[in-house]
C-alpha atoms as a PDB file:
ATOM      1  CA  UNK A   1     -71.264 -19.779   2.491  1.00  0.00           C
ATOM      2  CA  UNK A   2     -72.349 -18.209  -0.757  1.00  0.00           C
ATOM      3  CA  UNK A   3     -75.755 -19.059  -2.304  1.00  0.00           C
ATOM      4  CA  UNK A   4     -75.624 -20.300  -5.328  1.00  0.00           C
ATOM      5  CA  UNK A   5     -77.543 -17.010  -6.658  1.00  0.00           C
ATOM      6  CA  UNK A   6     -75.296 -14.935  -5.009  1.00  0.00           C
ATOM      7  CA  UNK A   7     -72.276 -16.948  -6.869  1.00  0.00           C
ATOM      8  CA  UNK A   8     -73.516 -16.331  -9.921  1.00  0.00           C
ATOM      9  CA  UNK A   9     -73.919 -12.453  -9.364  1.00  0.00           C
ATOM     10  CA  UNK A  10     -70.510 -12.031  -7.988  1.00  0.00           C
ATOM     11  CA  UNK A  11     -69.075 -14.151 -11.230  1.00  0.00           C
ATOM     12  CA  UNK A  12     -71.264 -12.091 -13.386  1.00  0.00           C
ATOM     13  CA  UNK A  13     -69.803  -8.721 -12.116  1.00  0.00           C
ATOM     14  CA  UNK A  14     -65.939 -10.081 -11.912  1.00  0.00           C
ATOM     15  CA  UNK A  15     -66.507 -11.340 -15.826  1.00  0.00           C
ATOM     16  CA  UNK A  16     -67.579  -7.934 -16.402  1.00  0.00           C
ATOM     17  CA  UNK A  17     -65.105  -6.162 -14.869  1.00  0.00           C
ATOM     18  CA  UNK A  18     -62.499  -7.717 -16.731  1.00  0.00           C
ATOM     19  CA  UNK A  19     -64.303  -7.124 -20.062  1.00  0.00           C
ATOM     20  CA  UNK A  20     -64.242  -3.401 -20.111  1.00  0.00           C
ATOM     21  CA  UNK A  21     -60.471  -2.432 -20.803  1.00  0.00           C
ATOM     22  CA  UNK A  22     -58.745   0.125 -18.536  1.00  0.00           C
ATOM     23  CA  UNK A  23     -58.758   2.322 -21.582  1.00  0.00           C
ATOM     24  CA  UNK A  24     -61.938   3.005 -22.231  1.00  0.00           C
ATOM     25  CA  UNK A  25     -62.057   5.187 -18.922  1.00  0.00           C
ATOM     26  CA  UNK A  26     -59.799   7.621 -20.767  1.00  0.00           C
ATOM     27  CA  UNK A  27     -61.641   9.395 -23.832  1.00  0.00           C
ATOM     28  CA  UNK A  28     -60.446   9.403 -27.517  1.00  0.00           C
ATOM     29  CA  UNK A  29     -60.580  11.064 -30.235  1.00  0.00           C
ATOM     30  CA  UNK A  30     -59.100  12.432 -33.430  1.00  0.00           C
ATOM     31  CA  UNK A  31     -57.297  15.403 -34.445  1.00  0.00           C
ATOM     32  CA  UNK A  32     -56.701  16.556 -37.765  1.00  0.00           C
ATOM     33  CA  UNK A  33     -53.369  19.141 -38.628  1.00  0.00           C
ATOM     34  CA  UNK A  34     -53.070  21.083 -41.315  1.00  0.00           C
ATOM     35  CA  UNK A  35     -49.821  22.925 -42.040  1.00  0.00           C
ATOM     36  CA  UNK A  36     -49.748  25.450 -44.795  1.00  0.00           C
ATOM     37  CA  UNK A  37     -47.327  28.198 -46.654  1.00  0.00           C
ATOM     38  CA  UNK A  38     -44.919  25.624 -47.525  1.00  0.00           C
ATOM     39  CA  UNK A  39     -42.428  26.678 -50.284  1.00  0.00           C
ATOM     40  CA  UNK A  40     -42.137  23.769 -52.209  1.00  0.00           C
ATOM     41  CA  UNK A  41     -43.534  20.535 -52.307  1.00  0.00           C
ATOM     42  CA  UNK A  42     -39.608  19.168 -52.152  1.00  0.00           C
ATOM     43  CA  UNK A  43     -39.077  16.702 -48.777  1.00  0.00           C
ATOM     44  CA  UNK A  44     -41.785  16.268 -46.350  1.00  0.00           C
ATOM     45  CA  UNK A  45     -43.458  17.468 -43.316  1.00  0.00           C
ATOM     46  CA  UNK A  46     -42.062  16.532 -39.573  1.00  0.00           C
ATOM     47  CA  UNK A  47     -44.551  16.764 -37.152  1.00  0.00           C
ATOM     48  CA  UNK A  48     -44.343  16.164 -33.361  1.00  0.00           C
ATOM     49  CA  UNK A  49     -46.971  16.113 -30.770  1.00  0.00           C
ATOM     50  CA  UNK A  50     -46.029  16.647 -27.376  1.00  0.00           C
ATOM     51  CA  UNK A  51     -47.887  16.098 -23.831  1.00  0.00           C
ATOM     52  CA  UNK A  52     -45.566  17.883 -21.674  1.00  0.00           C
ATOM     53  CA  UNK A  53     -43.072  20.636 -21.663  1.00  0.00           C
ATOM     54  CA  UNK A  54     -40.466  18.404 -21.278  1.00  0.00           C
ATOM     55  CA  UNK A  55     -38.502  18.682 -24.989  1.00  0.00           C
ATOM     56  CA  UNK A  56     -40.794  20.667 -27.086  1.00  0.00           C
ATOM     57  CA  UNK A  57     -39.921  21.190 -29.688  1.00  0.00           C
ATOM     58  CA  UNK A  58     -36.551  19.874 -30.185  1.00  0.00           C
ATOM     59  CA  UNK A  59     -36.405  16.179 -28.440  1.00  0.00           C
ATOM     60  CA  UNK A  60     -38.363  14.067 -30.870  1.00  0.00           C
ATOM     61  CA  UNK A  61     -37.423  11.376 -27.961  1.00  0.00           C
ATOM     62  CA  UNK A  62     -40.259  13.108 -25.611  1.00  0.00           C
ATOM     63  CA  UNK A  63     -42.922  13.630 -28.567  1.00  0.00           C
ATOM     64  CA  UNK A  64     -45.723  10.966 -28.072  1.00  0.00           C
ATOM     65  CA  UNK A  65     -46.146  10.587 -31.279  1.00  0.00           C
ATOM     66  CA  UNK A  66     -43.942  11.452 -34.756  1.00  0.00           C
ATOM     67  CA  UNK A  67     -45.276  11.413 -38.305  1.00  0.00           C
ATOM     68  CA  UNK A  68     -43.800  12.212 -41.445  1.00  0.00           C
ATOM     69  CA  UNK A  69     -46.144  13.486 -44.519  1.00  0.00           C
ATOM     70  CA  UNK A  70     -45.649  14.035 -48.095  1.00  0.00           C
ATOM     71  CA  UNK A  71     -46.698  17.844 -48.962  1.00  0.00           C
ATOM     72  CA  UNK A  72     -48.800  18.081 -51.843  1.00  0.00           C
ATOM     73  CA  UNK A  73     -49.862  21.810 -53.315  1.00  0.00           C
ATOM     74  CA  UNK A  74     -47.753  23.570 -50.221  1.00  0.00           C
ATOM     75  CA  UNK A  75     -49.656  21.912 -47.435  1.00  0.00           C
ATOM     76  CA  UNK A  76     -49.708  18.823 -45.485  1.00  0.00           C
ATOM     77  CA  UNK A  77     -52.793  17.157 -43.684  1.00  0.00           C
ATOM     78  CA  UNK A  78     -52.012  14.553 -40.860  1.00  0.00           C
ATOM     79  CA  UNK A  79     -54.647  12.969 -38.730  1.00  0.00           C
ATOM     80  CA  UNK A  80     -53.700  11.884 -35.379  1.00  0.00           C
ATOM     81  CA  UNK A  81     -56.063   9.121 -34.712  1.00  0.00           C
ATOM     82  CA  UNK A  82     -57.350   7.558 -31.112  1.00  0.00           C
ATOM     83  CA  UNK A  83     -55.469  10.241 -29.212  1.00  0.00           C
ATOM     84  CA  UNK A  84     -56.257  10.757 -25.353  1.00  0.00           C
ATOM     85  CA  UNK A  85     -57.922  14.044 -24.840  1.00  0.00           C
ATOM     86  CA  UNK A  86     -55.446  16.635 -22.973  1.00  0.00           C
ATOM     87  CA  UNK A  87     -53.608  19.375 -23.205  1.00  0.00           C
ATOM     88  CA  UNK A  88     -50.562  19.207 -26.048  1.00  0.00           C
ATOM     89  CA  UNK A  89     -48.215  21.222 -28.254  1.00  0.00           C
ATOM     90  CA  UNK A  90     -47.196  20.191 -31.800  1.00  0.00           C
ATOM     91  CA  UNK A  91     -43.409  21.636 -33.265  1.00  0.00           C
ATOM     92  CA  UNK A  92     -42.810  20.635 -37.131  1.00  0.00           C
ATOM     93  CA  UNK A  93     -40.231  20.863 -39.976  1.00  0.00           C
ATOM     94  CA  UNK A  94     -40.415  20.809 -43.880  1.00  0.00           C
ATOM     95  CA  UNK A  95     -37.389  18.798 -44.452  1.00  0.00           C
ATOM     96  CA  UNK A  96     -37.093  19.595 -47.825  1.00  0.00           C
ATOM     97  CA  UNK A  97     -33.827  18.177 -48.540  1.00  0.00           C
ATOM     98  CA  UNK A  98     -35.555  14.558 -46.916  1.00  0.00           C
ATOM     99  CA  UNK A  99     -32.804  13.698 -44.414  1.00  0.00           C
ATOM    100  CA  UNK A 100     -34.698  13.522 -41.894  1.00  0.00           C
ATOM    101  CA  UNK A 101     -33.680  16.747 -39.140  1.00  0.00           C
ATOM    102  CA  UNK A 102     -33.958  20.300 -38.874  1.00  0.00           C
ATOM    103  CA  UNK A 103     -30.711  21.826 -41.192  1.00  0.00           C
ATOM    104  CA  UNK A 104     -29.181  25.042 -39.430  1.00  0.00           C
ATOM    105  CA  UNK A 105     -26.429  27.106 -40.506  1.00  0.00           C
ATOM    106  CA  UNK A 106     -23.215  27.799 -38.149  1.00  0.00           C
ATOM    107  CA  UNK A 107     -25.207  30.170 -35.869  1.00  0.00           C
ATOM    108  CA  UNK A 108     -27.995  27.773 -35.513  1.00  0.00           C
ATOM    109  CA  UNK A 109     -30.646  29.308 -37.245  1.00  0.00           C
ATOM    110  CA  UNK A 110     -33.150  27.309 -39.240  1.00  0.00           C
ATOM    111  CA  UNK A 111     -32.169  26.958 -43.494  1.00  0.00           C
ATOM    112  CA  UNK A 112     -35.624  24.751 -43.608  1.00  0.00           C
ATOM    113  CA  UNK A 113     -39.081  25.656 -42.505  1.00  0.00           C
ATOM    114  CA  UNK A 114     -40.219  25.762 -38.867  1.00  0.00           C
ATOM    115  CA  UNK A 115     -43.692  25.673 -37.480  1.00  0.00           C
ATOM    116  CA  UNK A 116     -45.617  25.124 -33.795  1.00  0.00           C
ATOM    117  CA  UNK A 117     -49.359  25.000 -32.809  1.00  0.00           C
ATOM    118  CA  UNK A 118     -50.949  28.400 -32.377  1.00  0.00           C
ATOM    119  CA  UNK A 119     -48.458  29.781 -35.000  1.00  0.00           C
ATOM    120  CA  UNK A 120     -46.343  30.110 -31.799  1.00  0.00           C
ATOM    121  CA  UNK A 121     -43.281  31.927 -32.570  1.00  0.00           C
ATOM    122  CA  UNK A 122     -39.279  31.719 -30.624  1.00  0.00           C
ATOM    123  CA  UNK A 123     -37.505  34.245 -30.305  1.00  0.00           C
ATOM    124  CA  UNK A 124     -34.058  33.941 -30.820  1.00  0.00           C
ATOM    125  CA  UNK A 125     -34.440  30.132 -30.463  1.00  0.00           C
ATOM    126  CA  UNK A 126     -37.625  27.653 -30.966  1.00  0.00           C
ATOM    127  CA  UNK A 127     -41.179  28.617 -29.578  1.00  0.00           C
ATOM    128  CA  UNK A 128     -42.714  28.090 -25.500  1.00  0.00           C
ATOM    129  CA  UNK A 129     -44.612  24.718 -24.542  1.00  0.00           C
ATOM    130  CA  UNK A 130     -46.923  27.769 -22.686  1.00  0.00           C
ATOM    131  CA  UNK A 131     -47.364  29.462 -26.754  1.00  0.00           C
ATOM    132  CA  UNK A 132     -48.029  26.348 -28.360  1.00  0.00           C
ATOM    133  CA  UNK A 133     -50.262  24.560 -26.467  1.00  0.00           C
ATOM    134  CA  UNK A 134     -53.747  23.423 -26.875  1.00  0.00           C
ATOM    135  CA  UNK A 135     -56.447  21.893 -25.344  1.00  0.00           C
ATOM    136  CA  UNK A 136     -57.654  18.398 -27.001  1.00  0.00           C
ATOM    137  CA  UNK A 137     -60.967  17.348 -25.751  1.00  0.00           C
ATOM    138  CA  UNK A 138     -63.080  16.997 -28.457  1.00  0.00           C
ATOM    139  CA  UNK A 139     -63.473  14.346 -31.498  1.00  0.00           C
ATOM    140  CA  UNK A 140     -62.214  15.957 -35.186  1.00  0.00           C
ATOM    141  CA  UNK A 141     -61.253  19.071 -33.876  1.00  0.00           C
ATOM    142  CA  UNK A 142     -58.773  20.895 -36.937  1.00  0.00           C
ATOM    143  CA  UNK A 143     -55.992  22.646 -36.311  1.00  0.00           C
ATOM    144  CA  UNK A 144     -54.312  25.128 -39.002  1.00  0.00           C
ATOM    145  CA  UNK A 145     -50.798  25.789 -38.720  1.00  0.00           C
ATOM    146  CA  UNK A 146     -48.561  28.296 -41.278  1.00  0.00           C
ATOM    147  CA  UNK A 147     -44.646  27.457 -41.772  1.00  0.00           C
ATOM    148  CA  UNK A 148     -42.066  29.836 -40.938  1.00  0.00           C
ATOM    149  CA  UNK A 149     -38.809  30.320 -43.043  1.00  0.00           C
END
């Protein structure tokens, strides 16, 4: 039978167990992107972050997280805010025409702008997860990306 000191301890440390959320194990931070060399200010930038391999650059439906931005003076600033630190990859667009995908002529190759982190570059198709990617594990790290046409 449990003293009624010892009650009170092991209600204590239950109430604070349940007070710190699972989350705050996993560190947070926020990343600022800035995309440059645009061509006009016409449409908007498409940006997709990506924590795995797994559709870069092309499946939007894998990024973790999507965000469109207005371009203002041929560049683009989005801030990715409360993001787990790890390792991603970012793959964006200008969609200058605003409707919203990556336009291609009959062969396949990109009429709009294309960009990834690291200025990664495809060849004869889009860039590598293994050229793109980036370590996250600090708070306002900046990252400075140029657009491709």
């Amino acid at each position: 039978m449990k003293t009624p000191r010892r009650r009170a301890a092991s209600i204590a440390v239950t109430l604070l167990a349940l007070a710190v959320p699972a989350s705050a194990a996993a560190p947070r931070g926020r990343l600022v992107v800035e995309v440059s060399g645009f061509r006009s200010d016409q449409g908007q930038l498409m940006l997709r972050l990506y924590d795995s391999e797994a559709g870069f650059p092309t499946d939007g439906g894998r990024a973790v997280r999507q965000i469109a931005q207005p371009i203002k003076g041929g560049r683009a600033v989005v801030e990715l805010v409360d993001l787990p630190f790890g390792t991603y990859a970012i793959g964006c667009i200008h969609d200058e025409n605003g409707n919203g995908k990556l336009d291609t002529n009959l062969l396949g190759i990109p009429k709009e702008g294309v960009c990834a982190s690291n200025d990664a570059r495809g060849r004869r198709g889009p860039p590598r997860w293994s050229d793109a990617r980036f370590d996250f594990g600090a708070d306002g790290i900046r990252l400075q990306i140029h657009v491709h046409y």
